[in-house]
Protein backbone atom coordinates (compact mmCIF):
# COMPACT_ATOMS: atom_id res chain seq x y z
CA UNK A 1 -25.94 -37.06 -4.66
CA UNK A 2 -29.68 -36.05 -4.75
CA UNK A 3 -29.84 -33.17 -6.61
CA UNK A 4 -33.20 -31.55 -5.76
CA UNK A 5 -33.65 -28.31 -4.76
CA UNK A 6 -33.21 -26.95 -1.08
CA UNK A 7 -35.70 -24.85 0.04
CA UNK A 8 -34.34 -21.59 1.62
CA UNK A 9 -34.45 -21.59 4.93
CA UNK A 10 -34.95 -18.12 7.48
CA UNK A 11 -31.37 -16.55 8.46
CA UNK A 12 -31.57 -16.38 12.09
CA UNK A 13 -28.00 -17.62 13.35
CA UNK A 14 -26.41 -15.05 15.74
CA UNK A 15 -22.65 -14.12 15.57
CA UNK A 16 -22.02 -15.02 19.17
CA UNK A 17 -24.09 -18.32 19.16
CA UNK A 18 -22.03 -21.34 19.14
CA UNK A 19 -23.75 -22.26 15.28
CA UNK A 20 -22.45 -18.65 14.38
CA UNK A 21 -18.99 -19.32 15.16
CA UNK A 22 -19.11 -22.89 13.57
CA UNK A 23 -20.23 -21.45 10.38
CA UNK A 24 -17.23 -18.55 10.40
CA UNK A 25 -14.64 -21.43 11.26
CA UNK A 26 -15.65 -23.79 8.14
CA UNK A 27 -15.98 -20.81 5.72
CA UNK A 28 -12.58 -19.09 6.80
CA UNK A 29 -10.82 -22.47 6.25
CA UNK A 30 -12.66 -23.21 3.34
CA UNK A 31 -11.79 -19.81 1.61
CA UNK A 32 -8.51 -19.50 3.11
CA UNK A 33 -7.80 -22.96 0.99
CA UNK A 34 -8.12 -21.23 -2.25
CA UNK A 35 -6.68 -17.57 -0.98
CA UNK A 36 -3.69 -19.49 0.01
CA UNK A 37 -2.89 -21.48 -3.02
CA UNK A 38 -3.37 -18.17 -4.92
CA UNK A 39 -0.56 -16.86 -2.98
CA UNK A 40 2.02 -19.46 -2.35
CA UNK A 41 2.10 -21.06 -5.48
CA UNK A 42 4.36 -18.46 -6.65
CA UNK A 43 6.97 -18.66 -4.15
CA UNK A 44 7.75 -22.85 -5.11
CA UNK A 45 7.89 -21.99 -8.94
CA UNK A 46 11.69 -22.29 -9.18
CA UNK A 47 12.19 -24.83 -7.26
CA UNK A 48 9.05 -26.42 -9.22
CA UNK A 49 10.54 -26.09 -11.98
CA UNK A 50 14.05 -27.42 -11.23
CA UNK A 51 12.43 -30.97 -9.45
CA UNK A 52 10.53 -31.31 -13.19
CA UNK A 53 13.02 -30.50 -15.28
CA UNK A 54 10.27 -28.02 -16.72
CA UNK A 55 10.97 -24.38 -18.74
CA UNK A 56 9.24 -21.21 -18.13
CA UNK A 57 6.31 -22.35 -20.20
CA UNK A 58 5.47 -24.97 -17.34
CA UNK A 59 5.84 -22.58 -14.81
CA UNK A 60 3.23 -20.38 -16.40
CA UNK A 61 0.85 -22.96 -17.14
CA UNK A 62 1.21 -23.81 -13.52
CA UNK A 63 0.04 -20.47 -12.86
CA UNK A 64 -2.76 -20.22 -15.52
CA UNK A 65 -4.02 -23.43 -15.57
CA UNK A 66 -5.80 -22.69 -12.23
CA UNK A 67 -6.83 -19.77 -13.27
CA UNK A 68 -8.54 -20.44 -16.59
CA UNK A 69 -10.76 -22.59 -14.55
CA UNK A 70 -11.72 -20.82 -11.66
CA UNK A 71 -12.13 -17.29 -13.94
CA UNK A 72 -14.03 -19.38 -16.31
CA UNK A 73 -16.74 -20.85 -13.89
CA UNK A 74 -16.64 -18.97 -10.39
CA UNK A 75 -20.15 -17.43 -11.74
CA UNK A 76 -21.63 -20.70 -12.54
CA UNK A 77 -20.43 -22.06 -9.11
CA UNK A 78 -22.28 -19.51 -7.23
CA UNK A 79 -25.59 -20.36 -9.68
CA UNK A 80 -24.86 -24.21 -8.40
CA UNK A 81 -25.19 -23.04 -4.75
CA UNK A 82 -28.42 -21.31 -5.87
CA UNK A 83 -29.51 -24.21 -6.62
CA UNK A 84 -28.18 -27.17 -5.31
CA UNK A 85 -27.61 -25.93 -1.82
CA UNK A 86 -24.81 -23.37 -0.60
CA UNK A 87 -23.70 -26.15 1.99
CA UNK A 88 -23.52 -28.82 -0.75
CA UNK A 89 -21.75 -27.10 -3.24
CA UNK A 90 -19.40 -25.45 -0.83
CA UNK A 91 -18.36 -28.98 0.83
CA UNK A 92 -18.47 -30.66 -3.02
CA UNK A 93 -16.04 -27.73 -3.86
CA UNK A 94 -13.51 -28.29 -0.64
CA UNK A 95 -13.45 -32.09 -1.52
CA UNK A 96 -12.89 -31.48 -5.26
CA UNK A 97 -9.92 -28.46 -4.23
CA UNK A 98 -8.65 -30.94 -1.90
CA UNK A 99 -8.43 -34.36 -4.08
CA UNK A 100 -7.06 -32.19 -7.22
CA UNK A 101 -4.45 -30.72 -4.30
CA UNK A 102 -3.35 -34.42 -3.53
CA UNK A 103 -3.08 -34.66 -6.92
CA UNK A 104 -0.65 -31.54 -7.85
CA UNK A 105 1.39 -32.69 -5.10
CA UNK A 106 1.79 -35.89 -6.19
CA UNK A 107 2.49 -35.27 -9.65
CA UNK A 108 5.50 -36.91 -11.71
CA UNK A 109 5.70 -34.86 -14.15
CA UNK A 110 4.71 -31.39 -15.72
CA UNK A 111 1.89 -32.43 -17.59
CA UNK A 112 0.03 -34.25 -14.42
CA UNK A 113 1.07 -30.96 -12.36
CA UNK A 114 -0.84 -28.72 -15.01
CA UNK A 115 -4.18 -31.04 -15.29
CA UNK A 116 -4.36 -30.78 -11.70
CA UNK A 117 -4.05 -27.13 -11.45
CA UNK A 118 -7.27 -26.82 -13.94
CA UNK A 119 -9.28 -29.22 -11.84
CA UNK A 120 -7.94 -27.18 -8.37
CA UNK A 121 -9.27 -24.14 -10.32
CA UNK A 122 -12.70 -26.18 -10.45
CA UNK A 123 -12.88 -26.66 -7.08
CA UNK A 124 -11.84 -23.22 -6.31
CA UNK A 125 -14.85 -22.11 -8.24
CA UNK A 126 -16.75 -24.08 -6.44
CA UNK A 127 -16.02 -23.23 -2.89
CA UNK A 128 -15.07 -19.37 -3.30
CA UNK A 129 -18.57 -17.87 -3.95
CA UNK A 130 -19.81 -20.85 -1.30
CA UNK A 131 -18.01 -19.40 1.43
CA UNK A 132 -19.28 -15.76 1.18
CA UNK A 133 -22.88 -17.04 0.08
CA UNK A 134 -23.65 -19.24 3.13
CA UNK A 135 -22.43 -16.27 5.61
CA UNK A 136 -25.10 -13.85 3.80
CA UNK A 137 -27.70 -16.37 4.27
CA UNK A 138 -27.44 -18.19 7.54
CA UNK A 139 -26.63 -14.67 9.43
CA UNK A 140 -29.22 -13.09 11.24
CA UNK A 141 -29.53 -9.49 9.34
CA UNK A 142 -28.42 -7.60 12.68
CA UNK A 143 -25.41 -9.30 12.94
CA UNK A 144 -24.80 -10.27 9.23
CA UNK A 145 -22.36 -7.27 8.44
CA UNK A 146 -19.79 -7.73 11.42
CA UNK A 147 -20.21 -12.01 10.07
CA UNK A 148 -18.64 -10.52 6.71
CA UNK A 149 -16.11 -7.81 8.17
CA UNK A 150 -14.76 -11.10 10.43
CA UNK A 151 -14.87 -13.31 7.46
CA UNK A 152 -13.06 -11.30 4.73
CA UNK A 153 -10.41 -9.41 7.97
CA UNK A 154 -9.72 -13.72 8.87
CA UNK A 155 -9.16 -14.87 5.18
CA UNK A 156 -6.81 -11.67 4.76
CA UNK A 157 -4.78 -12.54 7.20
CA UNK A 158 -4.78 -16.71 5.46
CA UNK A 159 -3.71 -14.70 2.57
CA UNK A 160 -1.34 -12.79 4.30
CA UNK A 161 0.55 -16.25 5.73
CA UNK A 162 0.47 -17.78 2.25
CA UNK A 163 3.84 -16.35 1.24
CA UNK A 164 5.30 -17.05 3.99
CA UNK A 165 3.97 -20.87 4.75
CA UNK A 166 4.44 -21.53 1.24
CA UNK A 167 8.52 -20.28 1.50
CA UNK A 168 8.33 -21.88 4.53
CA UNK A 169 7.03 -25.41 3.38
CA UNK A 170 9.24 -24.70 0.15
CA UNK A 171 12.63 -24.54 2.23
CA UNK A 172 11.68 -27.30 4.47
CA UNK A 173 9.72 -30.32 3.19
CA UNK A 174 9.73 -29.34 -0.01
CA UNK A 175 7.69 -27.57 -3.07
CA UNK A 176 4.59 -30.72 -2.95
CA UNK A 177 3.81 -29.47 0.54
CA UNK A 178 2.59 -25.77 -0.42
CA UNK A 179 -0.74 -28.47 -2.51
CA UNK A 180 -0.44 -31.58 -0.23
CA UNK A 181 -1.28 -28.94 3.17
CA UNK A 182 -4.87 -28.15 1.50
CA UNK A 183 -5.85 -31.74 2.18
CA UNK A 184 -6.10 -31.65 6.27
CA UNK A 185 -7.38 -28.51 6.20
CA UNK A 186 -10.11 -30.05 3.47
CA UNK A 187 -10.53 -32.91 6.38
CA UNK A 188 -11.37 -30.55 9.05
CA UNK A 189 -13.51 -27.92 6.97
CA UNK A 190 -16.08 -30.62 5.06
CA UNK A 191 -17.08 -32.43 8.62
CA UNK A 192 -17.42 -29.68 10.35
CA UNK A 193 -19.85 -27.73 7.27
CA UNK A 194 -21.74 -31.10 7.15
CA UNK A 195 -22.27 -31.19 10.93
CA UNK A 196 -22.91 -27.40 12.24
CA UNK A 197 -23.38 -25.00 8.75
CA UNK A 198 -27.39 -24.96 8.10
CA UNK A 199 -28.25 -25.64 4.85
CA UNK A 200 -29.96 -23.07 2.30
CA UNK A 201 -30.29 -22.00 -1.64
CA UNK A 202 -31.03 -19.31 -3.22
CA UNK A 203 -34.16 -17.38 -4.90
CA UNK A 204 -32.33 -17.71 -8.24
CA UNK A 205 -32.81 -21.39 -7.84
CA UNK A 206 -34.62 -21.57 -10.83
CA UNK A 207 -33.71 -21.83 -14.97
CA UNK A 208 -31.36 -23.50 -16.45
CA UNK A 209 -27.71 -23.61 -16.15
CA UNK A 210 -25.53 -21.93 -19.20
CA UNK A 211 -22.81 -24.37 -19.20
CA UNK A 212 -22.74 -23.36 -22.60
CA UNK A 213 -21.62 -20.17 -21.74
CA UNK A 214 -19.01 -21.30 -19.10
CA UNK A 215 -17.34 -24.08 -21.03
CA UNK A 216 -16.72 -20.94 -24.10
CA UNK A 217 -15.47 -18.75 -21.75
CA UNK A 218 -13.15 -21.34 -20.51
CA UNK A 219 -12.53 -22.27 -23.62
CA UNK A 220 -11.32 -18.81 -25.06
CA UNK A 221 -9.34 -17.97 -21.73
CA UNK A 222 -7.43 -21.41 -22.52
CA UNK A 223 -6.65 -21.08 -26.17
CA UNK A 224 -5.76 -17.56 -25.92
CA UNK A 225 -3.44 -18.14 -23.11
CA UNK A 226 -2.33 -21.19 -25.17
CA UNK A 227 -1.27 -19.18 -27.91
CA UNK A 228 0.75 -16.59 -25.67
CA UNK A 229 2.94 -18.66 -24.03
CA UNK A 230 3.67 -20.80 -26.91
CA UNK A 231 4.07 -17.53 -28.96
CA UNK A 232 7.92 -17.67 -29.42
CA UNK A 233 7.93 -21.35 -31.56
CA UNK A 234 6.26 -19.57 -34.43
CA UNK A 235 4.12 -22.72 -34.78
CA UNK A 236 1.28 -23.03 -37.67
CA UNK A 237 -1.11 -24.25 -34.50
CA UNK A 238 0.17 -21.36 -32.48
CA UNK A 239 -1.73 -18.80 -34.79
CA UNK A 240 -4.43 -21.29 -35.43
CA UNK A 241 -4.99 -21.85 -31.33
CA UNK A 242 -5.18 -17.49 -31.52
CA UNK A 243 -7.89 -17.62 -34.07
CA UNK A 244 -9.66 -20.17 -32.20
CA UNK A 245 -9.82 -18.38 -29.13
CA UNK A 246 -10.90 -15.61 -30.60
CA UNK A 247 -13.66 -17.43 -32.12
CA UNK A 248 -14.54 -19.04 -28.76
CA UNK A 249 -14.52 -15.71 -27.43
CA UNK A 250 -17.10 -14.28 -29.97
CA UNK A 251 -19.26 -16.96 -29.22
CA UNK A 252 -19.29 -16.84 -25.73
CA UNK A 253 -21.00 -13.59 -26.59
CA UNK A 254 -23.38 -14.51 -28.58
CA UNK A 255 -24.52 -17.14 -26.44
CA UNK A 256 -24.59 -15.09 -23.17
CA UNK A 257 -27.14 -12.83 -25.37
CA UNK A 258 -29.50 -15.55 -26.65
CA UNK A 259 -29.52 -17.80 -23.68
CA UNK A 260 -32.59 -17.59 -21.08
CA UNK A 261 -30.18 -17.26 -18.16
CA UNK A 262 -27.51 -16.49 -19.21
CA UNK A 263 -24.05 -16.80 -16.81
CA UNK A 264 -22.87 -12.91 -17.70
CA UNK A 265 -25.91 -10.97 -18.78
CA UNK A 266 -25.35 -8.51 -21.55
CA UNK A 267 -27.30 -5.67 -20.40
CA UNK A 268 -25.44 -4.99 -17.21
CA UNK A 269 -22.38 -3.41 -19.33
CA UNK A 270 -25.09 -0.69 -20.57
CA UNK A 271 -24.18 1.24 -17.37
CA UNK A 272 -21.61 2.77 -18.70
CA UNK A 273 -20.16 3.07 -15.45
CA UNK A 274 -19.60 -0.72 -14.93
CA UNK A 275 -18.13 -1.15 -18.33
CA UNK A 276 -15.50 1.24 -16.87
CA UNK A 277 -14.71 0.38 -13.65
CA UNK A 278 -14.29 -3.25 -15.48
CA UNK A 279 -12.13 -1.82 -17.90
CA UNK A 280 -9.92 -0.31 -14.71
CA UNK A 281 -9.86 -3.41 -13.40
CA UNK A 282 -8.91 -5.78 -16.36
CA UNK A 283 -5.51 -3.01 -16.63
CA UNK A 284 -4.86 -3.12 -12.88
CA UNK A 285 -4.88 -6.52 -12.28
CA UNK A 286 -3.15 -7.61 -15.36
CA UNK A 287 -0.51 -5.16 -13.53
CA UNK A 288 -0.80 -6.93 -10.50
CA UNK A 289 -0.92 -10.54 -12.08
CA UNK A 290 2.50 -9.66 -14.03
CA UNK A 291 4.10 -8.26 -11.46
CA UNK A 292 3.52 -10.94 -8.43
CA UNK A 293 4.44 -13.54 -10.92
CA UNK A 294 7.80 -12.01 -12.08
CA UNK A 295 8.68 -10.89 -8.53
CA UNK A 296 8.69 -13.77 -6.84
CA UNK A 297 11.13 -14.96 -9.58
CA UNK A 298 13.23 -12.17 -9.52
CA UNK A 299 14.50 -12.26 -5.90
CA UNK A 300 14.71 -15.71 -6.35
CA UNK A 301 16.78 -15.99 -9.32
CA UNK A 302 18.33 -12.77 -9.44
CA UNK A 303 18.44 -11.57 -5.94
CA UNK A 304 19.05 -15.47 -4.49
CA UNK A 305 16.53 -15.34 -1.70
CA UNK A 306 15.34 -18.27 -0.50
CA UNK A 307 11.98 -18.94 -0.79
CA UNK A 308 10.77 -18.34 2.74
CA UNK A 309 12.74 -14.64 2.23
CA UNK A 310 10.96 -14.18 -1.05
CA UNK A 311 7.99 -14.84 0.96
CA UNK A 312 8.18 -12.65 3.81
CA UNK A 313 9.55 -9.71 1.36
CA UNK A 314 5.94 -9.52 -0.32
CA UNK A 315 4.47 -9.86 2.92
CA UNK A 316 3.85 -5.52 3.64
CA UNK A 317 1.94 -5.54 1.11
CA UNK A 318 -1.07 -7.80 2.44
CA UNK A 319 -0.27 -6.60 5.95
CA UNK A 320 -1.20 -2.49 4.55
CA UNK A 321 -4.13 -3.81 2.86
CA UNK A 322 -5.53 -5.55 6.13
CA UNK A 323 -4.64 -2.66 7.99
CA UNK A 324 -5.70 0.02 6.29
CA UNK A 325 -8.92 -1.18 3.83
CA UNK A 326 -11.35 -0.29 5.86
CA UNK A 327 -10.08 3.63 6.13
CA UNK A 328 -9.52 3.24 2.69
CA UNK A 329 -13.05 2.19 2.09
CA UNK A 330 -14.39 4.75 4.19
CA UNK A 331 -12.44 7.95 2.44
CA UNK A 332 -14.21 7.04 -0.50
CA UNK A 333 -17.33 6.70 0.89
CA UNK A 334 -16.49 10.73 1.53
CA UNK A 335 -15.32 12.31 -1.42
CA UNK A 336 -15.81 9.64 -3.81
CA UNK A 337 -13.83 6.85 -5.68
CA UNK A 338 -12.63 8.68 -8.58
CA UNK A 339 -9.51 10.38 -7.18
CA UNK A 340 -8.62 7.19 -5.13
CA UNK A 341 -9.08 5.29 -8.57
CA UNK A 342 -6.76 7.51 -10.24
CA UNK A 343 -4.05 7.75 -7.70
CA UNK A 344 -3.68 4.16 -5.97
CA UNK A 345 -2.75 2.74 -9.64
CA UNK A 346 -0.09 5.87 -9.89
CA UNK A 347 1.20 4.52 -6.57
CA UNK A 348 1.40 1.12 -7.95
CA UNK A 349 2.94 1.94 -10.61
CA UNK A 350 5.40 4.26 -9.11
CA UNK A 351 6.09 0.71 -7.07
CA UNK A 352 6.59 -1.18 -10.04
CA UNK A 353 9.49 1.36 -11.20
CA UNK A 354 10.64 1.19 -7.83
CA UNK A 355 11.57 -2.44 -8.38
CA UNK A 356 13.58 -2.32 -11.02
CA UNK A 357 16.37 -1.22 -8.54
CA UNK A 358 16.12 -5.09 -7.44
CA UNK A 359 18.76 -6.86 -8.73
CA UNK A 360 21.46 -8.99 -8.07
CA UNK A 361 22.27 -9.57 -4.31
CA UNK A 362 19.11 -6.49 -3.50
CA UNK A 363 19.44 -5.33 0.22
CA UNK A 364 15.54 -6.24 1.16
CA UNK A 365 15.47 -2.48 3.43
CA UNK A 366 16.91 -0.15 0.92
CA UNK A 367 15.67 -1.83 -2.14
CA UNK A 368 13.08 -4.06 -1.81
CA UNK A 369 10.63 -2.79 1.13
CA UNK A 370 10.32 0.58 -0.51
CA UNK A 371 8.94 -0.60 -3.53
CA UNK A 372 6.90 -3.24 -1.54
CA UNK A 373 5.45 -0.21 0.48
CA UNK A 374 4.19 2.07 -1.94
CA UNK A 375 2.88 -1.38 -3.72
CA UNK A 376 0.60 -1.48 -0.58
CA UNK A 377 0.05 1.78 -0.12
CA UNK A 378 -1.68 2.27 -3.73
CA UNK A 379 -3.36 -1.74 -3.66
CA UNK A 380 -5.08 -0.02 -0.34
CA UNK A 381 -6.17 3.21 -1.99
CA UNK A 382 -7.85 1.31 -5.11
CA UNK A 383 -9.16 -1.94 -3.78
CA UNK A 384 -12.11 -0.47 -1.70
CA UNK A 385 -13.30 2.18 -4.32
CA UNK A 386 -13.10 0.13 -6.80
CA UNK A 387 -15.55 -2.50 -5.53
CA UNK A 388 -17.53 0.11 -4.26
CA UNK A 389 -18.24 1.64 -7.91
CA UNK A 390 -18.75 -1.96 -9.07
CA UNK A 391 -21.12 -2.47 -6.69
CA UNK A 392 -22.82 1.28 -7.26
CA UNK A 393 -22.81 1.17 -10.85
CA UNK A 394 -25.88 -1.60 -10.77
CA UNK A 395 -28.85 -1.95 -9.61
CA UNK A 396 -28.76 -3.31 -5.69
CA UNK A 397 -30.41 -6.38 -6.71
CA UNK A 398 -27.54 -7.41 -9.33
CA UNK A 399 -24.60 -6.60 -6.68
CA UNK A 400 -23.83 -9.57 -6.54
CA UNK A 401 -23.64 -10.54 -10.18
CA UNK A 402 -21.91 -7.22 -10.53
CA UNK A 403 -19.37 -8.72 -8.19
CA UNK A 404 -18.42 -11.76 -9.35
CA UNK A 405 -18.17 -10.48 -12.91
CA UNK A 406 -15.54 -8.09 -11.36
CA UNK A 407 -13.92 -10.73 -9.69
CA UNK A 408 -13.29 -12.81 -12.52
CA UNK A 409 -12.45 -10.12 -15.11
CA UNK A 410 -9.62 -9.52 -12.56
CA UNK A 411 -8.48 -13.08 -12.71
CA UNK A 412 -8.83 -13.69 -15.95
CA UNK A 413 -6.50 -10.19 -16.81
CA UNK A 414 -4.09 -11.88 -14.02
CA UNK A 415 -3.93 -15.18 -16.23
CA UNK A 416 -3.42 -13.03 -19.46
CA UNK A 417 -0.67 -10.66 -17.82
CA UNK A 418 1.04 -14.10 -16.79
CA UNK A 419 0.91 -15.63 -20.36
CA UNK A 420 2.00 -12.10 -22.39
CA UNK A 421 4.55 -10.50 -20.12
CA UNK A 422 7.37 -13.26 -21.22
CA UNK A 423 6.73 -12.62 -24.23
CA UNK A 424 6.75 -9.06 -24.81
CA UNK A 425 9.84 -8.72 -22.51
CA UNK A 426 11.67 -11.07 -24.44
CA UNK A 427 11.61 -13.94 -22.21
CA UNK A 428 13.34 -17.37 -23.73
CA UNK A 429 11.88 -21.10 -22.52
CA UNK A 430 15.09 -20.93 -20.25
CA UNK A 431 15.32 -17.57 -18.83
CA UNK A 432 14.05 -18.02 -15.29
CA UNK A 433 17.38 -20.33 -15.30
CA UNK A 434 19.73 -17.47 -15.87
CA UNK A 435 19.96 -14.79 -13.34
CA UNK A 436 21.37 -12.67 -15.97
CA UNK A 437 18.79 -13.47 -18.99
CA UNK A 438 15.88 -12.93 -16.30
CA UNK A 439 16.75 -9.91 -14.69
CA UNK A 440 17.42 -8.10 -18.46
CA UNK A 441 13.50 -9.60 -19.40
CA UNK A 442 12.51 -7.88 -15.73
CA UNK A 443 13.70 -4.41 -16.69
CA UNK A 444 11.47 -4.65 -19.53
CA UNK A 445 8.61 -6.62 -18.12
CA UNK A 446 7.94 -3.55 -14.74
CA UNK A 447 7.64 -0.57 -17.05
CA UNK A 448 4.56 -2.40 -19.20
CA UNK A 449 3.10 -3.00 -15.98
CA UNK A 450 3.39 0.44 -14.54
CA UNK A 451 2.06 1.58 -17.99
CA UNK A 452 -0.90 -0.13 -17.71
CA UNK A 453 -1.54 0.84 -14.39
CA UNK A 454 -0.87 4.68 -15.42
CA UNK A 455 -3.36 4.12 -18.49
CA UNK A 456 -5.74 2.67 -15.92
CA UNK A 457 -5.52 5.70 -13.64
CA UNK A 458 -6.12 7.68 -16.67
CA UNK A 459 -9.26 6.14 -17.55
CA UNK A 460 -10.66 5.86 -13.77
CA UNK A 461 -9.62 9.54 -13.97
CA UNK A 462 -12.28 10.57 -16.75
CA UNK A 463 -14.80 7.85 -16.71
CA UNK A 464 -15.47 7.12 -12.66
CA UNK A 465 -18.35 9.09 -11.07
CA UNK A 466 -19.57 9.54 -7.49
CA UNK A 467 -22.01 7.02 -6.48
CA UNK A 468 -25.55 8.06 -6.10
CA UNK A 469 -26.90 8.48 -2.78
CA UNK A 470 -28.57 5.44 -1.21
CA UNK A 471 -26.57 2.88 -3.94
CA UNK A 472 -25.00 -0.31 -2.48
CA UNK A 473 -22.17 -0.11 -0.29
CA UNK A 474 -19.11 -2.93 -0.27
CA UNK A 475 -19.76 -4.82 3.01
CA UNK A 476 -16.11 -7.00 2.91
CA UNK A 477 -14.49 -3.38 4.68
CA UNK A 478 -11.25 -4.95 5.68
CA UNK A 479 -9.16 -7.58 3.33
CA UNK A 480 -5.88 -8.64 2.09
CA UNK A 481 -6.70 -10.11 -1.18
CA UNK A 482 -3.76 -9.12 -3.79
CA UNK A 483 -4.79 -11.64 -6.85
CA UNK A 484 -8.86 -10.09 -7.08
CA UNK A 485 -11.28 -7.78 -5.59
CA UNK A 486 -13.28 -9.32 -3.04
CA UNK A 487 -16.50 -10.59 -3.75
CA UNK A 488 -19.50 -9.50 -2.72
CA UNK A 489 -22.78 -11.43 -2.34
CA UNK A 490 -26.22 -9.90 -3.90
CA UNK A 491 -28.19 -10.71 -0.54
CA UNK A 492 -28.82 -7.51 1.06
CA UNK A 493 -27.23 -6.39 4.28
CA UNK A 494 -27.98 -3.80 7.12
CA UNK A 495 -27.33 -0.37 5.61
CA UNK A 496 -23.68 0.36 6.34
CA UNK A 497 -22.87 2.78 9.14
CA UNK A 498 -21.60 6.16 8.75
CA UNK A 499 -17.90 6.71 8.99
């Protein structure tokens, strides 16, 4: 691969030309790859774990694994497309998602299953930033807004069918289809980038590259998740992985305040305001993380849905947030995101209690679909605000640094949430194979949850502001995104209109 630089080129493509609606094809595929395989993966656990003879430990590494890698590098992935070309990287990361998908569903044991999980996570962060980036910069500016609004409202709608294909391809041709269907779509989306998506890079093009700083964040993600779910054996390494991660962890640090360029610069968490809304989001989405992981399980092994039921039961959720986002976004936009902030966690976490009336043999309409709704009713009154006072607590020109920061301190509390919540609720290796043992660990795992989303709301409640007039405004209005906030790109966008 030649790995010179690509000169940027003008954005002059036109939503209604037949380039424009190339472009939105390949990037809703592409991104709908990796929205999808955050969503059904979930749904096959069980029956992942029965075909591999695995414990609870496997199905949480099958989890985490993808998530310590794409957390870890989905900011250096977006500095590659800077680079390298948005086009290049984008395709490089479908074909890497794609042949690490092949290889998780082909995998003959637990260990292979888990390797290729961290190497999907690569790809993931490879292609996620790639899809939004190449919208931002082939779009005319005119028309570069309603490119985003159809971009994020298509992908929430791929991540609205992920619980459902994936119970669907769980029940039917079994758990190695919810990996093996990323490779077609990979066959269709790489072609089609190569042939119609123009090719750009960035103005950051420039410096060099703090792999450093990725591989230690990585790193300390991996050993401290390490450490969690191997907790419970008491091991000598088990304590010495902790400290190591911890270590890692300092470092990463240090380094990202030494280095030239570095991957997470330092001195956008002296807005006090950012450091907050981060904070918010590390407790909400280690809710949310927890809670999709453990609920999937639960009305499998508890309730005995099948998969595809499990599935569809979560699906009210996405479908609020698709519907609804963009009303959402625009309230705040009106009296500010501090009283959303506070009371969409309260929701949540009202949801989470809500769900502890699921047990054995749950009737999904008197039982389940309550708690679902007010799940989605609270996910659609914080998502918007929050990425709005992300995006507001920065300068304009760092939105999009401010973005993906957010994004993966959301993923990387998701991967946490998945690793501690067995343990603190008292989960054994076996568990998830005993209705009984699991739905006991359950009743202890929603109220942590629903207290970190509470202590969330509290801080949102005395640390969020109201933007200042004239800041930058979110430009994904409408998604369905349930694992992270969407992302937003740092190229600047028409001014957004008033609501």
């Amino acid at each position: 691969m030649d790995h010179s630089p690509v000169p940027a080129v003008p954005a002059r493509v036109r939503v209604s030309s037949r380039t424009g609606r190339w472009i939105l094809v390949t990037t809703v595929l592409g991104s709908s790859m990796a929205l999808l395989d955050s969503t059904v993966v979930n749904v096959a656990l069980p029956r992942i774990g029965r075909d591999l003879h695995a414990d609870l430990a496997v199905l949480q590494w099958t989890v985490n694994a993808y998530l310590v890698t794409l957390a870890g590098l989905i900011l250096l992935g977006g500095s590659l497309g800077d680079r390298y070309g948005r086009r290049r990287i984008f395709v490089l990361g479908v074909c890497w998602f794609a042949a690490a998908s092949a290889l998780c569903g082909l995998a003959p044991n637990a260990t292979v299953l888990v390797v290729a999980r961290a190497l999907q996570g690569i790809g993931g962060a490879l292609l996620t930033p790639g899809s939004l980036a190449l919208i931002q910069a082939s779009f005319h500016p005119d028309d570069r807004g309603r490119a985003v609004g159809l971009w994020s409202g298509f992908g929430g709608i791929g991540a609205a069918i992920g619980p459902f294909l994936g119970g669907w391809l769980v029940d039917g041709p079994g758990w190695r289809w919810v990996f093996l269907i990323n490779v077609p779509a990979a066959l269709v989306c790489a072609p089609v980038a190569l042939r119609h998506v123009p090719e750009s890079s960035g103005e950051r093009g420039h410096g060099r590259f703090d792999v450093l700083g990725a591989a230690l964040g990585a790193a300390a993600l991996a050993l401290v998740t390490y450490a969690l779910i191997q907790a419970h054996s008491g091991a000598v390494v088990v304590a010495s992985t902790a400290a190591a991660g911890v270590v890692a962890a300092v470092a990463f640090v240090l380094v990202e305040g030494r280095v030239s360029d570095p991957m997470m610069p330092l001195e956008v968490f002296s807005s006090r305001q950012f450091s907050a809304v981060n904070a918010v989001t590390l407790g909400v989405y280690a809710a949310f993380g927890g809670f999709f992981f453990l609920v999937a399980l639960q009305l499998q092994v508890v309730s005995g849905y099948s998969p595809l039921r499990a599935g569809i039961a979560l699906l009210p959720t996405t479908v609020l947030m698709l519907l609804f986002s963009a009303r959402s976004g625009a309230l705040s936009d009106r009296i500010g995101p501090r009283l959303p902030l506070t009371v969409g966690p309260v929701l949540c976490a009202a949801a989470m209690l809500l769900m502890l009336r699921v047990g054995p043999h749950a009737h999904y309409l008197t039982e389940v679909l309550p708690a679902v709704v007010v799940m989605g009713a609270g996910m659609v009154t914080l998502v918007a605000p929050l990425t709005a006072s992300v995006l507001a607590s920065v300068d304009s020109s760092r939105a999009g640094l401010a973005s993906g920061i957010n994004n993966a301190a959301a993923r990387a509390a998701g991967l946490l949430a998945v690793a501690a919540l067995p343990l603190v609720s008292g989960m054994g290796p076996q568990s998830y194979r005993s209705a009984e043992a699991f739905d006991a660990a359950f009743r202890r795992a929603m109220p942590v949850c629903a207290a970190l989303l509470v202590a969330a709301a509290g801080l949102a409640f005395a640390t969020v502001r109201r933007p200042t007039p004239g800041c930058r405004r979110p430009q994904c209005r409408t998604h369905g995104f349930v694992t992270a906030p969407p992302l937003e790109d740092g190229r600047d966008g028409p001014a957004p209109r008033a609501r």
